[in-house]
N, C-alpha and C. Protein backbone atom coordinates (compact mmCIF):
# COMPACT_ATOMS: atom_id res chain seq x y z
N UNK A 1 125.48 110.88 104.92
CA UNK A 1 124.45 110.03 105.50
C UNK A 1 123.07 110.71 105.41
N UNK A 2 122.69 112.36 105.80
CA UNK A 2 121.84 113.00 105.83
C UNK A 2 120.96 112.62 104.42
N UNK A 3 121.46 113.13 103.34
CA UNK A 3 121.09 112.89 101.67
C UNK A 3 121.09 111.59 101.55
N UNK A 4 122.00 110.64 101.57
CA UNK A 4 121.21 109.44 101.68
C UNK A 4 120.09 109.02 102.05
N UNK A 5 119.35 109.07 103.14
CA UNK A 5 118.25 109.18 104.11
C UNK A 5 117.45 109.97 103.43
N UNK A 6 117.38 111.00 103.06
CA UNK A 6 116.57 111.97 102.22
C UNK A 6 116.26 110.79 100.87
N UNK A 7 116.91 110.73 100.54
CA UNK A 7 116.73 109.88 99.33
C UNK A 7 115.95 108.94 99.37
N UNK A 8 116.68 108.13 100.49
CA UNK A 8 115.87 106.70 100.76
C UNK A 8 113.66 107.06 101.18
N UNK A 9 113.97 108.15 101.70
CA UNK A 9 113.04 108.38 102.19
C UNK A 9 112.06 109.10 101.16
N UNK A 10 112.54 109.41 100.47
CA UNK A 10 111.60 110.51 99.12
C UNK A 10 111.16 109.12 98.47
N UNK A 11 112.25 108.44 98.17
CA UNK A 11 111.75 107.36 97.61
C UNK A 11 110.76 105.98 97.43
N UNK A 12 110.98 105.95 99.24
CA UNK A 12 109.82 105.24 100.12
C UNK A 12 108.28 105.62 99.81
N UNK A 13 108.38 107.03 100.13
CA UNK A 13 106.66 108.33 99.72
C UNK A 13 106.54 107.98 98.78
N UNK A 14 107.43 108.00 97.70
CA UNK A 14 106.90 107.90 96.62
C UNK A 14 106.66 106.60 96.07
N UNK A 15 107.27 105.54 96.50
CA UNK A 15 106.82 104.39 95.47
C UNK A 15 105.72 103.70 96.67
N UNK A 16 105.36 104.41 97.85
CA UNK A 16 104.19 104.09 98.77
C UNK A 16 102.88 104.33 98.17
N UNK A 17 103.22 105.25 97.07
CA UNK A 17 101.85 105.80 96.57
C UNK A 17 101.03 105.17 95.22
N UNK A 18 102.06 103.95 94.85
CA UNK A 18 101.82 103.58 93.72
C UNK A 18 100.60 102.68 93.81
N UNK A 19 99.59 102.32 92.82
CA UNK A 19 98.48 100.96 93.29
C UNK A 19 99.17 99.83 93.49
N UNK A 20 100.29 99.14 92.80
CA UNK A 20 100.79 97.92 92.75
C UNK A 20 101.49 97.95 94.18
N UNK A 21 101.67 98.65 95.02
CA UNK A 21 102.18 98.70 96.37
C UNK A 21 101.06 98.49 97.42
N UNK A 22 99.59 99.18 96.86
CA UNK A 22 98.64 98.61 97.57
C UNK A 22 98.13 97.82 97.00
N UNK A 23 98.30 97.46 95.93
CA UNK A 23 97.87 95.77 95.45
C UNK A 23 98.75 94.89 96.67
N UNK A 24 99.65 95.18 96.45
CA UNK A 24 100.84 94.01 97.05
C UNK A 24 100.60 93.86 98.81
N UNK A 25 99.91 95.70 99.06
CA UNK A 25 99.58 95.12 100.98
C UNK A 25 97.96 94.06 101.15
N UNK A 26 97.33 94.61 100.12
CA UNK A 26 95.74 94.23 99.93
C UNK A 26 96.50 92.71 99.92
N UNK A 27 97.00 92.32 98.69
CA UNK A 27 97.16 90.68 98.79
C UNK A 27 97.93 89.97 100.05
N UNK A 28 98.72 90.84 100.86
CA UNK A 28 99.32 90.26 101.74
C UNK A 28 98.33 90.08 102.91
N UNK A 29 97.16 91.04 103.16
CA UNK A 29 96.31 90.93 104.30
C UNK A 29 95.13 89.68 103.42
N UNK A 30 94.88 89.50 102.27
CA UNK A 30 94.10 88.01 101.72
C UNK A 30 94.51 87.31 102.03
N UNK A 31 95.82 87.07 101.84
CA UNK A 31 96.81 85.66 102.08
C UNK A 31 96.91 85.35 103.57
N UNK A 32 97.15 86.63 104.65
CA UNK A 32 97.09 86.52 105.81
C UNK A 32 95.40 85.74 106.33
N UNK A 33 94.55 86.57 105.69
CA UNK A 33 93.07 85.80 106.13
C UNK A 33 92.77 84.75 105.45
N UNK A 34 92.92 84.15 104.44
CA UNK A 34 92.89 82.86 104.31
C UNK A 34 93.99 81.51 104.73
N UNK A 35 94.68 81.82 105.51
CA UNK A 35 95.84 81.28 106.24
C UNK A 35 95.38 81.10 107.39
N UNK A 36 94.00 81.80 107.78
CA UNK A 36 93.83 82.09 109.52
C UNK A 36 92.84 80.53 110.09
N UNK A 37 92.19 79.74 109.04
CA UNK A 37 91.77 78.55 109.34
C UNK A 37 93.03 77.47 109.48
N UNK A 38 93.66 77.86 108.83
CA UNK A 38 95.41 77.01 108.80
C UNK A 38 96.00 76.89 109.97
N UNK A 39 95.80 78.09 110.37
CA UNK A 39 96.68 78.53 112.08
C UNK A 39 95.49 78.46 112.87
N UNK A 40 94.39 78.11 113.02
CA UNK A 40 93.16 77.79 113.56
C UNK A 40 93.07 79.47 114.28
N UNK A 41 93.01 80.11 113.88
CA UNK A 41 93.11 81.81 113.79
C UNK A 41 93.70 82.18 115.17
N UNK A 42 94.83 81.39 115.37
CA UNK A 42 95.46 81.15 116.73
C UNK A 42 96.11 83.12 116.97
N UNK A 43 96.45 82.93 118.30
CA UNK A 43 97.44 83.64 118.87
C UNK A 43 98.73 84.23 117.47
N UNK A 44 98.94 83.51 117.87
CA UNK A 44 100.33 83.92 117.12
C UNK A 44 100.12 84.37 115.79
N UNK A 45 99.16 83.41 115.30
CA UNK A 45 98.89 84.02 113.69
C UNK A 45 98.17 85.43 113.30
N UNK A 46 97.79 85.92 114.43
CA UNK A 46 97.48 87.44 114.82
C UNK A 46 98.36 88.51 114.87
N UNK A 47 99.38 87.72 115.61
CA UNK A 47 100.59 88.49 116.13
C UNK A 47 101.55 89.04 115.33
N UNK A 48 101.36 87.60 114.13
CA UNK A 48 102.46 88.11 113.25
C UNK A 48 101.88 89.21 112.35
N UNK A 49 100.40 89.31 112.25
CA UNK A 49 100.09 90.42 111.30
C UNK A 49 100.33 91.97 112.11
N UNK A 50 99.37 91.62 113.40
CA UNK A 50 99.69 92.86 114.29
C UNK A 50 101.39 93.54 114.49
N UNK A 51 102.21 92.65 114.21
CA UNK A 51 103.60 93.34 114.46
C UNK A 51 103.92 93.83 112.84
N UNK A 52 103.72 93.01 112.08
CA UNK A 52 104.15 93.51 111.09
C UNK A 52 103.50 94.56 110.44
N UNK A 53 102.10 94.97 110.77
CA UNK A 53 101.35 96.02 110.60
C UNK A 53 101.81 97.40 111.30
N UNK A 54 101.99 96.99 112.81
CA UNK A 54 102.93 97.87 113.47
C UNK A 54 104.42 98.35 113.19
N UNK A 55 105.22 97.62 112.65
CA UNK A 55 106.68 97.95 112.21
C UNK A 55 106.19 98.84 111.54
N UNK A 56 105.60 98.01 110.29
CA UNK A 56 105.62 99.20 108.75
C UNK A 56 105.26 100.06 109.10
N UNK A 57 104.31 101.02 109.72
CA UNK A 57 103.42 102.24 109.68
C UNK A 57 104.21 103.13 110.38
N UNK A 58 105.50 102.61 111.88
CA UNK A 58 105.97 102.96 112.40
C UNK A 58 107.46 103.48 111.79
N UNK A 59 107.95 103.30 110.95
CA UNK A 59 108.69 103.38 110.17
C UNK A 59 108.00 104.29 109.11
N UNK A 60 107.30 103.85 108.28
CA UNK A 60 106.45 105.05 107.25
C UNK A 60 106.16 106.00 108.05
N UNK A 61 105.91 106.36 108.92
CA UNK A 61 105.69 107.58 109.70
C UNK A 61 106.35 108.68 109.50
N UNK A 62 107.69 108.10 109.84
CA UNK A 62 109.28 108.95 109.97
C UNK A 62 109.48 109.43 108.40
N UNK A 63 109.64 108.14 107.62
CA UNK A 63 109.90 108.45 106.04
C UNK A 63 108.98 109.26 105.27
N UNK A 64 107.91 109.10 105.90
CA UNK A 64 107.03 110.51 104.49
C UNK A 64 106.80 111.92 105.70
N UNK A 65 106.74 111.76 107.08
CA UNK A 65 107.26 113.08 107.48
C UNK A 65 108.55 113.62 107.50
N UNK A 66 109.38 113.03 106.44
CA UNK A 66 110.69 113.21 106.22
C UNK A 66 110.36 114.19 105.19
N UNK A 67 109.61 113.35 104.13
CA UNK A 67 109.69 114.18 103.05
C UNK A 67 108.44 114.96 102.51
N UNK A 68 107.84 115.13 103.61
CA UNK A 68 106.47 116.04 103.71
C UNK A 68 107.41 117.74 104.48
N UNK A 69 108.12 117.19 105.33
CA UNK A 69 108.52 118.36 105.78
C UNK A 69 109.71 119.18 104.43
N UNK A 70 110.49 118.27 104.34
CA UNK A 70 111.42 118.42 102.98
C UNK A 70 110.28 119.05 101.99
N UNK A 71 109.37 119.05 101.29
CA UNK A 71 108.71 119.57 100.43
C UNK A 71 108.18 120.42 100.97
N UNK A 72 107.35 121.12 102.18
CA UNK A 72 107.09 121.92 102.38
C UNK A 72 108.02 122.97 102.81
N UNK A 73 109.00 122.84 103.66
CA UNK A 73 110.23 123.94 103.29
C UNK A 73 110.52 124.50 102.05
N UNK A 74 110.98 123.50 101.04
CA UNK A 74 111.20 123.45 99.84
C UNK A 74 110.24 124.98 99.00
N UNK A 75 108.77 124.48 99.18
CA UNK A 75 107.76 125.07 98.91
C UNK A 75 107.65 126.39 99.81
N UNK A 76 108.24 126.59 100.87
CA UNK A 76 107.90 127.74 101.16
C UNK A 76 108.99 128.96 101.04
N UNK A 77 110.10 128.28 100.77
CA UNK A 77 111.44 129.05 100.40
C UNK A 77 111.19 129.83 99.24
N UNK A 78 110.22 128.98 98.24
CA UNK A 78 109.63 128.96 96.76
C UNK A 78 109.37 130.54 96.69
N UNK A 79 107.93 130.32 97.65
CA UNK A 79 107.13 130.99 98.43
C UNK A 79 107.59 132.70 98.42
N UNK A 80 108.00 132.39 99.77
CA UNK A 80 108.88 133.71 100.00
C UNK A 80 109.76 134.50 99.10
N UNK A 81 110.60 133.58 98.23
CA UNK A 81 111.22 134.45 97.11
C UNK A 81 110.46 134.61 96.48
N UNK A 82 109.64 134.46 95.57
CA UNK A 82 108.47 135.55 94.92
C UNK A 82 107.88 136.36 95.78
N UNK A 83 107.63 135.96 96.88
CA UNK A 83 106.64 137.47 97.36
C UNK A 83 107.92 138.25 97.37
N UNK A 84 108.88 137.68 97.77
CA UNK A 84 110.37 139.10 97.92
C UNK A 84 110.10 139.97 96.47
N UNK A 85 110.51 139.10 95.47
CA UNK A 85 110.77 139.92 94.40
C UNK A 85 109.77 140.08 93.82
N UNK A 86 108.26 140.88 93.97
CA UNK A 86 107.17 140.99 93.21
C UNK A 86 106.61 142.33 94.10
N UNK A 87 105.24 142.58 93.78
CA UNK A 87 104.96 144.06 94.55
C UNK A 87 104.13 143.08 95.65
N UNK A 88 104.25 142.00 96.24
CA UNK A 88 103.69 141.35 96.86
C UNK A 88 103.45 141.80 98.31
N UNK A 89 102.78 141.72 99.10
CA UNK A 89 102.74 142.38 100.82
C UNK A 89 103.98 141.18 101.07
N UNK A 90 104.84 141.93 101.99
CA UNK A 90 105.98 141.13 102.75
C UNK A 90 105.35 140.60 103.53
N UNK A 91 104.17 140.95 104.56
CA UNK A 91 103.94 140.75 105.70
C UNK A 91 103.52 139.24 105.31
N UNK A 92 103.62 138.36 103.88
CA UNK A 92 103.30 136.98 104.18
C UNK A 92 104.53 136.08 103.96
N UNK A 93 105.61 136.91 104.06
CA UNK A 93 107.15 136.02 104.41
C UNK A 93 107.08 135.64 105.71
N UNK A 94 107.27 134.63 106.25
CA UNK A 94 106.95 133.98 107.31
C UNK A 94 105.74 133.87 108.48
N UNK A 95 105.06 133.74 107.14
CA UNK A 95 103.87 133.21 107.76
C UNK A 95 103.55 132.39 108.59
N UNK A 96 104.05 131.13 108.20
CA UNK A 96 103.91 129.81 108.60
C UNK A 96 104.55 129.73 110.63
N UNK A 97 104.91 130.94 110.19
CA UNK A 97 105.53 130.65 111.91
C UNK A 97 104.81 131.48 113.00
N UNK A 98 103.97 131.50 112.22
CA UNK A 98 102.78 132.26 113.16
C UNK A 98 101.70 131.29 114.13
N UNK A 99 100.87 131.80 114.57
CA UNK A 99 99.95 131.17 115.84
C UNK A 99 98.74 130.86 114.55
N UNK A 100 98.10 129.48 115.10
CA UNK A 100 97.42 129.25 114.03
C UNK A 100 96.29 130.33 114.13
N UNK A 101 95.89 130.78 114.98
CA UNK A 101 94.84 131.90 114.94
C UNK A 101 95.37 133.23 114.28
N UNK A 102 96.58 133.52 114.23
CA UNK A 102 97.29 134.90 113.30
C UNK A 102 96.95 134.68 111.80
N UNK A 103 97.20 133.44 111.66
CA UNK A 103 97.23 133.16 110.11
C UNK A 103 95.35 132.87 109.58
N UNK A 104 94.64 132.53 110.52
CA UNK A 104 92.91 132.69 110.31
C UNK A 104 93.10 133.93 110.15
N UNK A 105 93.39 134.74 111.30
CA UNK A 105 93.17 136.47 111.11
C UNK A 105 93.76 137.40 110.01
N UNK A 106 94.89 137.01 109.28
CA UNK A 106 95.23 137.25 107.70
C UNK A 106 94.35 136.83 106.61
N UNK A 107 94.21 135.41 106.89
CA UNK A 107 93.19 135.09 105.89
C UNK A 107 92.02 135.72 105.83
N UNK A 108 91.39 136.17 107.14
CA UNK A 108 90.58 136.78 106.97
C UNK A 108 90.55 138.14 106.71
N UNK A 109 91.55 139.02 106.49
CA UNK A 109 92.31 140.22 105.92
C UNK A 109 91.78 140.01 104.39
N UNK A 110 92.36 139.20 103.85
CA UNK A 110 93.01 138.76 102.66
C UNK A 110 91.11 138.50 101.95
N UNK A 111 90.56 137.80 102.42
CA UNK A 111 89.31 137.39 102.02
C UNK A 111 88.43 138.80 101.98
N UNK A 112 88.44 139.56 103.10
CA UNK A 112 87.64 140.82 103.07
C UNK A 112 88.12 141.90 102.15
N UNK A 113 89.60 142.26 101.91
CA UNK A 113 90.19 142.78 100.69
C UNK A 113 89.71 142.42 99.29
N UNK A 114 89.75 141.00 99.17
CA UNK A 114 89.30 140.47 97.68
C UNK A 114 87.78 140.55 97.44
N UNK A 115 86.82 140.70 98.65
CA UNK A 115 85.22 140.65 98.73
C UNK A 115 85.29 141.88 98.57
N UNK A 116 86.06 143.01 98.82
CA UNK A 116 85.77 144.67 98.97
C UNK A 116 86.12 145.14 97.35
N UNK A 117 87.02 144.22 96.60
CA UNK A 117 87.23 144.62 95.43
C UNK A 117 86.42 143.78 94.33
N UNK A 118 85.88 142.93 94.71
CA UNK A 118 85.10 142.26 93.77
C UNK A 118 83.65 143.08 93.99
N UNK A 119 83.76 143.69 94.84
CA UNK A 119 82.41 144.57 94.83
C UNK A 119 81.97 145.65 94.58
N UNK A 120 83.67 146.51 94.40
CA UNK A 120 83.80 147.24 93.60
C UNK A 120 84.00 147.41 91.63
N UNK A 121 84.07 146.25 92.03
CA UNK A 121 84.37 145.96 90.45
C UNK A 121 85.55 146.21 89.99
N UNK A 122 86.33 145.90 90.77
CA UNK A 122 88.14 146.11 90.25
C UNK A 122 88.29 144.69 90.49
N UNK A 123 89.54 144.48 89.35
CA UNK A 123 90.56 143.28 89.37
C UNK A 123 90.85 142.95 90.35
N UNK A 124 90.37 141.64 90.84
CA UNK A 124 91.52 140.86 92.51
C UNK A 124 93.26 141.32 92.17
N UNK A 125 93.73 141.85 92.84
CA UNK A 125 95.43 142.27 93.04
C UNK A 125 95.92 141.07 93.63
């Protein structure tokens, strides 16, 4: 069931991103506003856009932070095995699970290292 769901959900992100998917919402909110003199831009004919605006987004929510999180794991597993196997500093294997102010304070490590060697005139490492 898990991989199913993964699937369904990679798949969702991805064919969410296509133009003919926002062609297809663009024409559905035209069709909705020229319909709205039809329904004398009543109650209900509001309602039905407002819910159905609400379902979808509420649902897309779940499915591309499905597979936003899925790719960034993915990507940081990546990550970490190269810095393992390279002369890389370890100290940026689990980064990400740091306080967002730890990881400013590396970066800013990392930035003053590369400004100290570009000013020396050695190769960025």
């Amino acid at each position: 069931m898990n991989r199913k769901f993964v699937r369904f959900a990679n798949y969702v992100a991805e064919a969410s991103g296509y133009p003919s998917v926002f062609a297809a919402a663009a024409l559905t909110v035209i069709v909705w506003l020229v319909t709205g003199p039809m329904f004398r831009f009543s109650d209900t004919w509001q309602l039905v856009m407002n819910t159905l605006t609400s379902v979808i987004t509420f649902l897309m929510v779940f499915l591309i932070q499905t597979s936003q999180n899925r790719d960034s794991t993915a990507i940081q597993a990546k990550l970490d095995e190269l810095t393992r196997v390279t002369n890389a500093k370890n100290l940026f294997v689990g980064l990400e699970e740091l306080s967002p102010d730890e990881i400013a304070e590396v970066r800013r490590q990392v930035h003053g290292h590369l400004e100290r060697r570009r000013k020396s005139g050695a190769e960025p490492s």
